[in-house]
PDB file of N, CA and C in Angstrom:
ATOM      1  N   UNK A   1     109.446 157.643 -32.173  1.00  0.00           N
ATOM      2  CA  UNK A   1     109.592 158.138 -33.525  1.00  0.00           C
ATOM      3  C   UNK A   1     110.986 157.783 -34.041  1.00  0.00           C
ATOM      4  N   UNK A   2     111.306 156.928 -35.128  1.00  0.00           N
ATOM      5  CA  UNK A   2     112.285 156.990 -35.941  1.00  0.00           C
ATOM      6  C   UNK A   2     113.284 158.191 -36.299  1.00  0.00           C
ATOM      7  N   UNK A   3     113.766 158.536 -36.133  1.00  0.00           N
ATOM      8  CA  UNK A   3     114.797 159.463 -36.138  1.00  0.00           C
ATOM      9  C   UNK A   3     115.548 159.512 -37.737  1.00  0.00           C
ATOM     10  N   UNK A   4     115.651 158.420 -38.129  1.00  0.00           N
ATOM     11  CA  UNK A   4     116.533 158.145 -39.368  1.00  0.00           C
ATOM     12  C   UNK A   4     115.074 158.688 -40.967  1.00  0.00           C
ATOM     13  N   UNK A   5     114.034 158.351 -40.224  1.00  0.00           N
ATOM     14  CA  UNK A   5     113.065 158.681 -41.174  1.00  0.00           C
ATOM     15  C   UNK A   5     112.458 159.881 -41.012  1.00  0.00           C
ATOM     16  N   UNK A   6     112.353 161.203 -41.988  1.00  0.00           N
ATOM     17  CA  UNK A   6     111.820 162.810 -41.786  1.00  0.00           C
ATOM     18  C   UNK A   6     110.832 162.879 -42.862  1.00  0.00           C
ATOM     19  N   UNK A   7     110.347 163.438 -42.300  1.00  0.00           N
ATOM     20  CA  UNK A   7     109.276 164.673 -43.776  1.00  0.00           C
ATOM     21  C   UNK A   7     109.222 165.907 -43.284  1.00  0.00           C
ATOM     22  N   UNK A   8     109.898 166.323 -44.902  1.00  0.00           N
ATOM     23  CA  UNK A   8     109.900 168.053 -44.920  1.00  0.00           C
ATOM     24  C   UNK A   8     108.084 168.373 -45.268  1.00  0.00           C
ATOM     25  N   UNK A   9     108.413 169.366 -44.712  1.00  0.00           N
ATOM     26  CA  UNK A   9     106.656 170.249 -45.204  1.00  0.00           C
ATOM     27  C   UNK A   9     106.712 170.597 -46.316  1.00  0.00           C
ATOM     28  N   UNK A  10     106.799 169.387 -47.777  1.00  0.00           N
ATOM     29  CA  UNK A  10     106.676 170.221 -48.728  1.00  0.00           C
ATOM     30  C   UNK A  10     105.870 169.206 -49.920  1.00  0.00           C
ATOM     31  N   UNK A  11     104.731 168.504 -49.005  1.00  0.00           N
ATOM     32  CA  UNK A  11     103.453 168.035 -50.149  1.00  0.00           C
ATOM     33  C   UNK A  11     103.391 168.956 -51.273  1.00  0.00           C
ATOM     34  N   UNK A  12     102.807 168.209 -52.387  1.00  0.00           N
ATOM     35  CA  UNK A  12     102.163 168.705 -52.826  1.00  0.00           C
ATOM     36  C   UNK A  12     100.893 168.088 -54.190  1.00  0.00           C
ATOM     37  N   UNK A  13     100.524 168.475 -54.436  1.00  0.00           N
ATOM     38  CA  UNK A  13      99.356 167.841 -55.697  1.00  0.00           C
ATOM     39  C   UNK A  13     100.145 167.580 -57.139  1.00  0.00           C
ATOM     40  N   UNK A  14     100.231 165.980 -57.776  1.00  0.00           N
ATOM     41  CA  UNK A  14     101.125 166.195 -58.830  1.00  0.00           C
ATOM     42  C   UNK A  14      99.643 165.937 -59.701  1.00  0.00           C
ATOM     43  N   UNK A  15      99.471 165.974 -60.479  1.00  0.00           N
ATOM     44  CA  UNK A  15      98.254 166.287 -61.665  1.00  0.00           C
ATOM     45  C   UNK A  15      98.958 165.252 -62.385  1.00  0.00           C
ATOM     46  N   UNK A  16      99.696 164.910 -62.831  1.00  0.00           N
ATOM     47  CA  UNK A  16      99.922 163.625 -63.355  1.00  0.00           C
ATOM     48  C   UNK A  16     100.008 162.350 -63.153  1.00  0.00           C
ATOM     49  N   UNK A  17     100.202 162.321 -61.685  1.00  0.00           N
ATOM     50  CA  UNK A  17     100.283 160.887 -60.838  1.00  0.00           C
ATOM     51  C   UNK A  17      98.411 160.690 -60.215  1.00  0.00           C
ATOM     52  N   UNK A  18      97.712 162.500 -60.192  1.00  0.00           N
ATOM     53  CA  UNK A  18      96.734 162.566 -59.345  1.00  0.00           C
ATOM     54  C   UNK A  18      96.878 162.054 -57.915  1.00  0.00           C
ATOM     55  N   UNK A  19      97.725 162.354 -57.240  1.00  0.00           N
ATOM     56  CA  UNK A  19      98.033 162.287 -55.874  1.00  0.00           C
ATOM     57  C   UNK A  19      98.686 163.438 -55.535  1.00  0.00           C
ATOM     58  N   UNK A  20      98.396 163.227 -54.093  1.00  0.00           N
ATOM     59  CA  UNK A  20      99.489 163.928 -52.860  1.00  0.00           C
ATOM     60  C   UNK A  20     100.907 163.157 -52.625  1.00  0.00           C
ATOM     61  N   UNK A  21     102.072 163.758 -53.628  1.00  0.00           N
ATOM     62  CA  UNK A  21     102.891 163.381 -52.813  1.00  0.00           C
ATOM     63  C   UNK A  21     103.937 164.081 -51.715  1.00  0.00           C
ATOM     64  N   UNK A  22     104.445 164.079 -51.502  1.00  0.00           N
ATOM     65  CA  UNK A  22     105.581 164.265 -50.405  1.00  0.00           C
ATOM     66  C   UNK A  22     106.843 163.551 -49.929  1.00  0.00           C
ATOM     67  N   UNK A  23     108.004 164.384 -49.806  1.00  0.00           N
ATOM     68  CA  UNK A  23     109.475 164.116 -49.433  1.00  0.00           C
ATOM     69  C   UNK A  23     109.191 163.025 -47.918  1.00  0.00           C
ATOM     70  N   UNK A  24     109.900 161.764 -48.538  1.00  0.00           N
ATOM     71  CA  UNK A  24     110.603 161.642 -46.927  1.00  0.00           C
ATOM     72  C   UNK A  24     112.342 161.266 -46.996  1.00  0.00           C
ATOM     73  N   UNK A  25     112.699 162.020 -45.925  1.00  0.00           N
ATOM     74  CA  UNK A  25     113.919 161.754 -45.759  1.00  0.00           C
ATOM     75  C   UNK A  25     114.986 160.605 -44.951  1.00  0.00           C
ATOM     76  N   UNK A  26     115.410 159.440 -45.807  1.00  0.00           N
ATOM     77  CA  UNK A  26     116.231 158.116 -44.984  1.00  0.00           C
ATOM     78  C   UNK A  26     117.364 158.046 -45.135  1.00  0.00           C
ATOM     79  N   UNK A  27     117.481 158.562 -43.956  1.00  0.00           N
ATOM     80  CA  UNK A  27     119.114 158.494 -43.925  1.00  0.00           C
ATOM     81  C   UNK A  27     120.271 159.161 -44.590  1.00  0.00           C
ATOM     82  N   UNK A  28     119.213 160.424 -44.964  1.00  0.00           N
ATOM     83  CA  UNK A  28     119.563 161.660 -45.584  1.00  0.00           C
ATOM     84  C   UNK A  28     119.469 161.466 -46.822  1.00  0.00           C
ATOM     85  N   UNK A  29     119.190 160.101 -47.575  1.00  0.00           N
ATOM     86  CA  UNK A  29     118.568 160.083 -48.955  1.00  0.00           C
ATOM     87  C   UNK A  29     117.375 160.531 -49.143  1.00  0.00           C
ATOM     88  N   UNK A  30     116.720 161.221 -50.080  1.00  0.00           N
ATOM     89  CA  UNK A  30     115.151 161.397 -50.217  1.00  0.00           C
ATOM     90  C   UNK A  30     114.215 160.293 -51.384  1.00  0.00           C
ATOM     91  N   UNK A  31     113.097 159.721 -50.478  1.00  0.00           N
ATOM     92  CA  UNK A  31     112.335 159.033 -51.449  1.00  0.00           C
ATOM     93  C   UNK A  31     110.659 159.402 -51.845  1.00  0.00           C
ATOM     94  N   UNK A  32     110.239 159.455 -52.083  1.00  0.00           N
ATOM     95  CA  UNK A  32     108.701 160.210 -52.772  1.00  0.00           C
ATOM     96  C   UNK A  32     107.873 159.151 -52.370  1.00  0.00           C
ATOM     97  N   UNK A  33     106.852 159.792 -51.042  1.00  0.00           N
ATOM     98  CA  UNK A  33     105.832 159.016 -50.656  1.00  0.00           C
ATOM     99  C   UNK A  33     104.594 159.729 -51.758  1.00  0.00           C
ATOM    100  N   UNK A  34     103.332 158.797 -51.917  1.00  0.00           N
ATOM    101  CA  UNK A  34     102.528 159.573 -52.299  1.00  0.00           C
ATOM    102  C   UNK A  34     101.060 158.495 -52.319  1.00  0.00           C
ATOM    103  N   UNK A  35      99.928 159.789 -52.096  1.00  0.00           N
ATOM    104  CA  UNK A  35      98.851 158.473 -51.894  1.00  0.00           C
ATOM    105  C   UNK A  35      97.464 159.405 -52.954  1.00  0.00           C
ATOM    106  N   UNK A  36      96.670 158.704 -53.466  1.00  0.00           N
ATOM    107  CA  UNK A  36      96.508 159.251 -54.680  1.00  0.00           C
ATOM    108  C   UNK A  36      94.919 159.732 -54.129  1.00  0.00           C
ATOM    109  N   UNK A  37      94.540 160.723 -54.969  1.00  0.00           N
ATOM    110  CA  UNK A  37      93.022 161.340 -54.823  1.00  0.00           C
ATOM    111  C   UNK A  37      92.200 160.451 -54.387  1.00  0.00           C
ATOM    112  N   UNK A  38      91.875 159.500 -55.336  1.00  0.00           N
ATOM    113  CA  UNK A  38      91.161 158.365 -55.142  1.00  0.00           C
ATOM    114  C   UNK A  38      91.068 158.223 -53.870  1.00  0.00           C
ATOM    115  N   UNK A  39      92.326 157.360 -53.274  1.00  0.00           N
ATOM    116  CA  UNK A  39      92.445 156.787 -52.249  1.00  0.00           C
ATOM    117  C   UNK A  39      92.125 157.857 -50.408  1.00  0.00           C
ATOM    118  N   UNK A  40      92.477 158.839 -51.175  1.00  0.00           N
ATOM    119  CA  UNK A  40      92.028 160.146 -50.252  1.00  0.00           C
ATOM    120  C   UNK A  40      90.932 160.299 -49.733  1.00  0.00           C
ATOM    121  N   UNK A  41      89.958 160.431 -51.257  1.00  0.00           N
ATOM    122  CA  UNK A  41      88.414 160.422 -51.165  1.00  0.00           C
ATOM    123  C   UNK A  41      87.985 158.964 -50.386  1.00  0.00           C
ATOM    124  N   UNK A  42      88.901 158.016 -50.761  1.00  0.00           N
ATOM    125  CA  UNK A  42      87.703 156.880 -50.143  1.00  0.00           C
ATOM    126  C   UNK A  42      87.864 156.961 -48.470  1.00  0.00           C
ATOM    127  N   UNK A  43      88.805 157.437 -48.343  1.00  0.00           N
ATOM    128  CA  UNK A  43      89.098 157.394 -46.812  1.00  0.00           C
ATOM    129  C   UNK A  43      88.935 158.291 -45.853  1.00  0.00           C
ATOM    130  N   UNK A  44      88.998 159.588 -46.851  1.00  0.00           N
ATOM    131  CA  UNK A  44      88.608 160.523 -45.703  1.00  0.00           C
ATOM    132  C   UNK A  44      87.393 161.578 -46.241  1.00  0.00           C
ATOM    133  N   UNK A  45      87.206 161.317 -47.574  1.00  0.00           N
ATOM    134  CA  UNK A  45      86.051 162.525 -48.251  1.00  0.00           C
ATOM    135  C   UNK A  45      87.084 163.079 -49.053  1.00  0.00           C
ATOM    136  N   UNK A  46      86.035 163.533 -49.939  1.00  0.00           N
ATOM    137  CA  UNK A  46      86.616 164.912 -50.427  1.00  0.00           C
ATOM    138  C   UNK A  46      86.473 164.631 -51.910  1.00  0.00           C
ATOM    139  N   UNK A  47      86.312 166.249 -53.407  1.00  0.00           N
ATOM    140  CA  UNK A  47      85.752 165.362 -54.345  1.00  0.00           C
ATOM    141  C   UNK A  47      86.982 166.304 -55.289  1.00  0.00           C
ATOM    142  N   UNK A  48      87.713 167.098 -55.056  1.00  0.00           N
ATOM    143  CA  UNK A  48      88.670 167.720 -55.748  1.00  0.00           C
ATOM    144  C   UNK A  48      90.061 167.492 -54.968  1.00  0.00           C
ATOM    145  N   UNK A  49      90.914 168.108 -55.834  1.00  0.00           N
ATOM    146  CA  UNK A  49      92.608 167.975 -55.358  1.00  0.00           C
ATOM    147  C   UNK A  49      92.923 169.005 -54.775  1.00  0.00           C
ATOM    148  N   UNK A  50      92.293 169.890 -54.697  1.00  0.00           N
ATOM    149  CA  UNK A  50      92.713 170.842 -53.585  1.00  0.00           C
ATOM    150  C   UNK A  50      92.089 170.258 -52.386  1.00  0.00           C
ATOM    151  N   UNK A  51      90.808 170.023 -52.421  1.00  0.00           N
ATOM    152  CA  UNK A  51      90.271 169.207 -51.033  1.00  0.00           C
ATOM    153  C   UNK A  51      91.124 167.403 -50.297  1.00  0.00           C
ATOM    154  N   UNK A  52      91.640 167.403 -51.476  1.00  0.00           N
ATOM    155  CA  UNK A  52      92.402 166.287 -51.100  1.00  0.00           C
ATOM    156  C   UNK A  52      94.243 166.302 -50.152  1.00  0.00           C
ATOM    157  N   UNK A  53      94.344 167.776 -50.659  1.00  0.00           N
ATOM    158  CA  UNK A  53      95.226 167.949 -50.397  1.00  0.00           C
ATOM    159  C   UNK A  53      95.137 168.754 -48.377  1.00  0.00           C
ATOM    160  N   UNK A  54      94.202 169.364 -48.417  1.00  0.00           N
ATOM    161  CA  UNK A  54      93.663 169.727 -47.492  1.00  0.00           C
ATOM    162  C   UNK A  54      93.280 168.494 -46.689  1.00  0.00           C
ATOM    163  N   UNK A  55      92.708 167.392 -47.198  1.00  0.00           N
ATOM    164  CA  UNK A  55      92.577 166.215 -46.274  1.00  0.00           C
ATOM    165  C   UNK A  55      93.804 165.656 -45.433  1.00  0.00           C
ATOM    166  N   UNK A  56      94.550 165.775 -46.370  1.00  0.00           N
ATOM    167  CA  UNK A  56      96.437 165.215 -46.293  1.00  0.00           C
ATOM    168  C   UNK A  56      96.670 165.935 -45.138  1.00  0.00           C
ATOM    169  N   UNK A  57      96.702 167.100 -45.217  1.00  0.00           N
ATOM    170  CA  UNK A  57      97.488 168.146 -43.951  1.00  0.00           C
ATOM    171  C   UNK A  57      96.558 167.917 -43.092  1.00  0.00           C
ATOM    172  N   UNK A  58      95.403 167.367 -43.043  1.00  0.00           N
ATOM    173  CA  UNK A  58      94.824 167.175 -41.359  1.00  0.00           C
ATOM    174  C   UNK A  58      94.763 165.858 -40.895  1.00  0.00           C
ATOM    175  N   UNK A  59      95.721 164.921 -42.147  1.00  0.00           N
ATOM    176  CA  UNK A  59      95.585 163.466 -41.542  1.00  0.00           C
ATOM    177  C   UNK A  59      96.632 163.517 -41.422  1.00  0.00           C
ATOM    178  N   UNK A  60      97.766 164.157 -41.575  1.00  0.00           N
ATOM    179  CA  UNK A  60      99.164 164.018 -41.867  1.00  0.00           C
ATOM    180  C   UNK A  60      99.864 163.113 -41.011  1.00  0.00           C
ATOM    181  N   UNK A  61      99.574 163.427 -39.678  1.00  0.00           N
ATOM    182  CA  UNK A  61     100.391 162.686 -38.391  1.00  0.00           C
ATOM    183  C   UNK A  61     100.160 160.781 -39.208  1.00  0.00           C
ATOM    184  N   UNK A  62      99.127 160.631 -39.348  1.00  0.00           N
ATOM    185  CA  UNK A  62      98.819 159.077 -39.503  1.00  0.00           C
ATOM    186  C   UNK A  62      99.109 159.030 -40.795  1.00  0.00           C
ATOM    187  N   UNK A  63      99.634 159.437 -41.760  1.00  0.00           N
ATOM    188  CA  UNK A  63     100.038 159.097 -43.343  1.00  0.00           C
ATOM    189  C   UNK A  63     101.333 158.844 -42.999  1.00  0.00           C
ATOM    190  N   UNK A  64     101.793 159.789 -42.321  1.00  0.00           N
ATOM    191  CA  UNK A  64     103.274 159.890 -42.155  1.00  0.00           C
ATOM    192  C   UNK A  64     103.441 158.776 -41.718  1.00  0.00           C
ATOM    193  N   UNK A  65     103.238 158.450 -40.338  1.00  0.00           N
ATOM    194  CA  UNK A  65     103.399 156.846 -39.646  1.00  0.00           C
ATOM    195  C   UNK A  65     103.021 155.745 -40.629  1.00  0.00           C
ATOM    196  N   UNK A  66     102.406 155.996 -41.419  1.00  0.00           N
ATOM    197  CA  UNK A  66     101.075 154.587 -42.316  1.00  0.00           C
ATOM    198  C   UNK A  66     103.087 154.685 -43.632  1.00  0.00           C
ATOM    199  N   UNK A  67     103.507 156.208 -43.734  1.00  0.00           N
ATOM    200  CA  UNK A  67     104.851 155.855 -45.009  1.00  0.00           C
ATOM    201  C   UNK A  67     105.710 155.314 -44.339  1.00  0.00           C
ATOM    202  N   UNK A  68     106.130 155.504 -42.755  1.00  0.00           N
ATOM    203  CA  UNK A  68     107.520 155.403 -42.341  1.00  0.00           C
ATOM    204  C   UNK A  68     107.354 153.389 -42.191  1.00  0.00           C
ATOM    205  N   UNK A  69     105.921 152.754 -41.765  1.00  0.00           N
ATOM    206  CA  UNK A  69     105.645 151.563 -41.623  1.00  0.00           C
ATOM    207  C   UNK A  69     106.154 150.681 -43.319  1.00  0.00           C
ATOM    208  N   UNK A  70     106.013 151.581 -44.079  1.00  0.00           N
ATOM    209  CA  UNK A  70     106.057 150.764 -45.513  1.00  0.00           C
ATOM    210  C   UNK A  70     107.306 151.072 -45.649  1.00  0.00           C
ATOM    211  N   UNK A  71     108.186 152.270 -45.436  1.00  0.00           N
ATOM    212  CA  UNK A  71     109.468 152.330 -45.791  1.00  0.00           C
ATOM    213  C   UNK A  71     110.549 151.939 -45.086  1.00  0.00           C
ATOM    214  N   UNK A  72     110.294 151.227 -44.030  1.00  0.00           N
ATOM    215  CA  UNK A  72     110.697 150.408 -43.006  1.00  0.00           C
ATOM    216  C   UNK A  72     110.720 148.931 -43.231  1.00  0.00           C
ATOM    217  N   UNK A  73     109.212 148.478 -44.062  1.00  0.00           N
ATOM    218  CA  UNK A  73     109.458 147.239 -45.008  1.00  0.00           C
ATOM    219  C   UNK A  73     109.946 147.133 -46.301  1.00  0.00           C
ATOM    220  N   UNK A  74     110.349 148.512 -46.946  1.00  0.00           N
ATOM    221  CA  UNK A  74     110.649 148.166 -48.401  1.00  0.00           C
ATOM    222  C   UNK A  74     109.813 148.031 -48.763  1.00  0.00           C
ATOM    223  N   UNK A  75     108.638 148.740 -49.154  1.00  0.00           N
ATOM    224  CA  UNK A  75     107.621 148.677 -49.885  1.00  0.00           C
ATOM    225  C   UNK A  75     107.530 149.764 -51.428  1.00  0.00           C
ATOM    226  N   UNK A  76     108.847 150.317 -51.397  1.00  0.00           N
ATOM    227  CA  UNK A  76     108.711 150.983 -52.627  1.00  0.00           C
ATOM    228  C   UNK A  76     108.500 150.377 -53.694  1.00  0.00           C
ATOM    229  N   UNK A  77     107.774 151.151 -54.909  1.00  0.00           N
ATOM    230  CA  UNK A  77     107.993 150.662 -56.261  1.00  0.00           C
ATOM    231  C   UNK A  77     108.854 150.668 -57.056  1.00  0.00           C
ATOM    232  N   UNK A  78     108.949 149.780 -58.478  1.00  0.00           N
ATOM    233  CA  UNK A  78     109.968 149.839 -59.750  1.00  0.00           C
ATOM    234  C   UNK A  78     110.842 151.146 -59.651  1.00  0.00           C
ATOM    235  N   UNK A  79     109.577 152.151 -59.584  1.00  0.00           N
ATOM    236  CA  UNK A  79     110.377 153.493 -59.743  1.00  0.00           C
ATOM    237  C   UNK A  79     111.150 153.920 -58.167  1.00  0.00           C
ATOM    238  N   UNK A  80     110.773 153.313 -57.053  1.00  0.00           N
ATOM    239  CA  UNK A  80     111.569 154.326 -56.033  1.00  0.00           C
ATOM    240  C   UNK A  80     110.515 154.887 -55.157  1.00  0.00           C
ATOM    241  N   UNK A  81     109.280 154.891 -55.588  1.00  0.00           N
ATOM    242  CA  UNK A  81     108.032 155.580 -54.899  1.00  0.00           C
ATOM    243  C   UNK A  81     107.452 154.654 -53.781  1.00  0.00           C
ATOM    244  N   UNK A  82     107.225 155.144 -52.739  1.00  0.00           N
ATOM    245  CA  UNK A  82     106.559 154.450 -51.782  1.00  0.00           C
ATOM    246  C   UNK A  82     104.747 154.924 -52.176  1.00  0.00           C
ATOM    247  N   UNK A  83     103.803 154.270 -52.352  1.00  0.00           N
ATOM    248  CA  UNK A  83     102.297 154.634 -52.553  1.00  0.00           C
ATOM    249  C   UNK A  83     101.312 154.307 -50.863  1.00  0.00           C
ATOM    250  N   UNK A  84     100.802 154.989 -50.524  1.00  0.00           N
ATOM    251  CA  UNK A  84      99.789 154.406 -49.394  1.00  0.00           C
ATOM    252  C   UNK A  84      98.487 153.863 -50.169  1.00  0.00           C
ATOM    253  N   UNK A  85      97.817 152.925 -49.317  1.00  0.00           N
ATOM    254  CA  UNK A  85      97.011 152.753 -50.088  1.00  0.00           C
ATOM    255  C   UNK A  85      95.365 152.446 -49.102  1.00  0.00           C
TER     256      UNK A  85
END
C-alpha cells in the first residue's frame, strides 16, 4: 500500500456531478476522486444514489486501489478531479 496516497471516510453523493465522490489524500494535498451513478449501476447494480452509494462502501477496497492506480498516472481532469470509470 502506498503510504503517500489516503482516503478519509468521508464519501459522499454530490447530486450535481451524480456521483460518489470522495477525498484522497497526496502528499498531504487533497484531490476529489469520484465515479458516477451510472458507472456504479453498470458495474455493480443498483438503480438509486443512495443504493449507489451503498455499492461504493462495499466495493470500496477496489475503487480505492482502481483511484490510487490513476492518481499515480496523472489521470486527473481540467478541473483537478480524478473520475473512475
Amino acid at each position: 500500500m502506498n503510504q503517500a496516497i489516503q482516503f478519509p471516510d468521508r464519501e459522499h453523493w454530490d447530486e450535481r456531478q451524480s456521483a460518489v465522490c470522495f477525498p484522497a489524500l497526496v502528499h498531504g494535498m487533497q484531490l476529489t476522486c469520484a465515479i458516477s451513478g451510472e458507472t456504479i449501476a453498470a458495474r455493480f447494480g443498483g438503480e438509486t444514489s443512495r443504493q449507489w452509494l451503498e455499492l461504493f462502501l462495499e466495493n470500496r477496497w477496489d475503487l480505492e486501489e482502481e483511484a490510487s492506480e490513476l492518481i499515480r498516472n496523472q489521470q486527473e481532469d481540467n478541473q483537478g478531479w480524478v473520475w473512475l470509470s
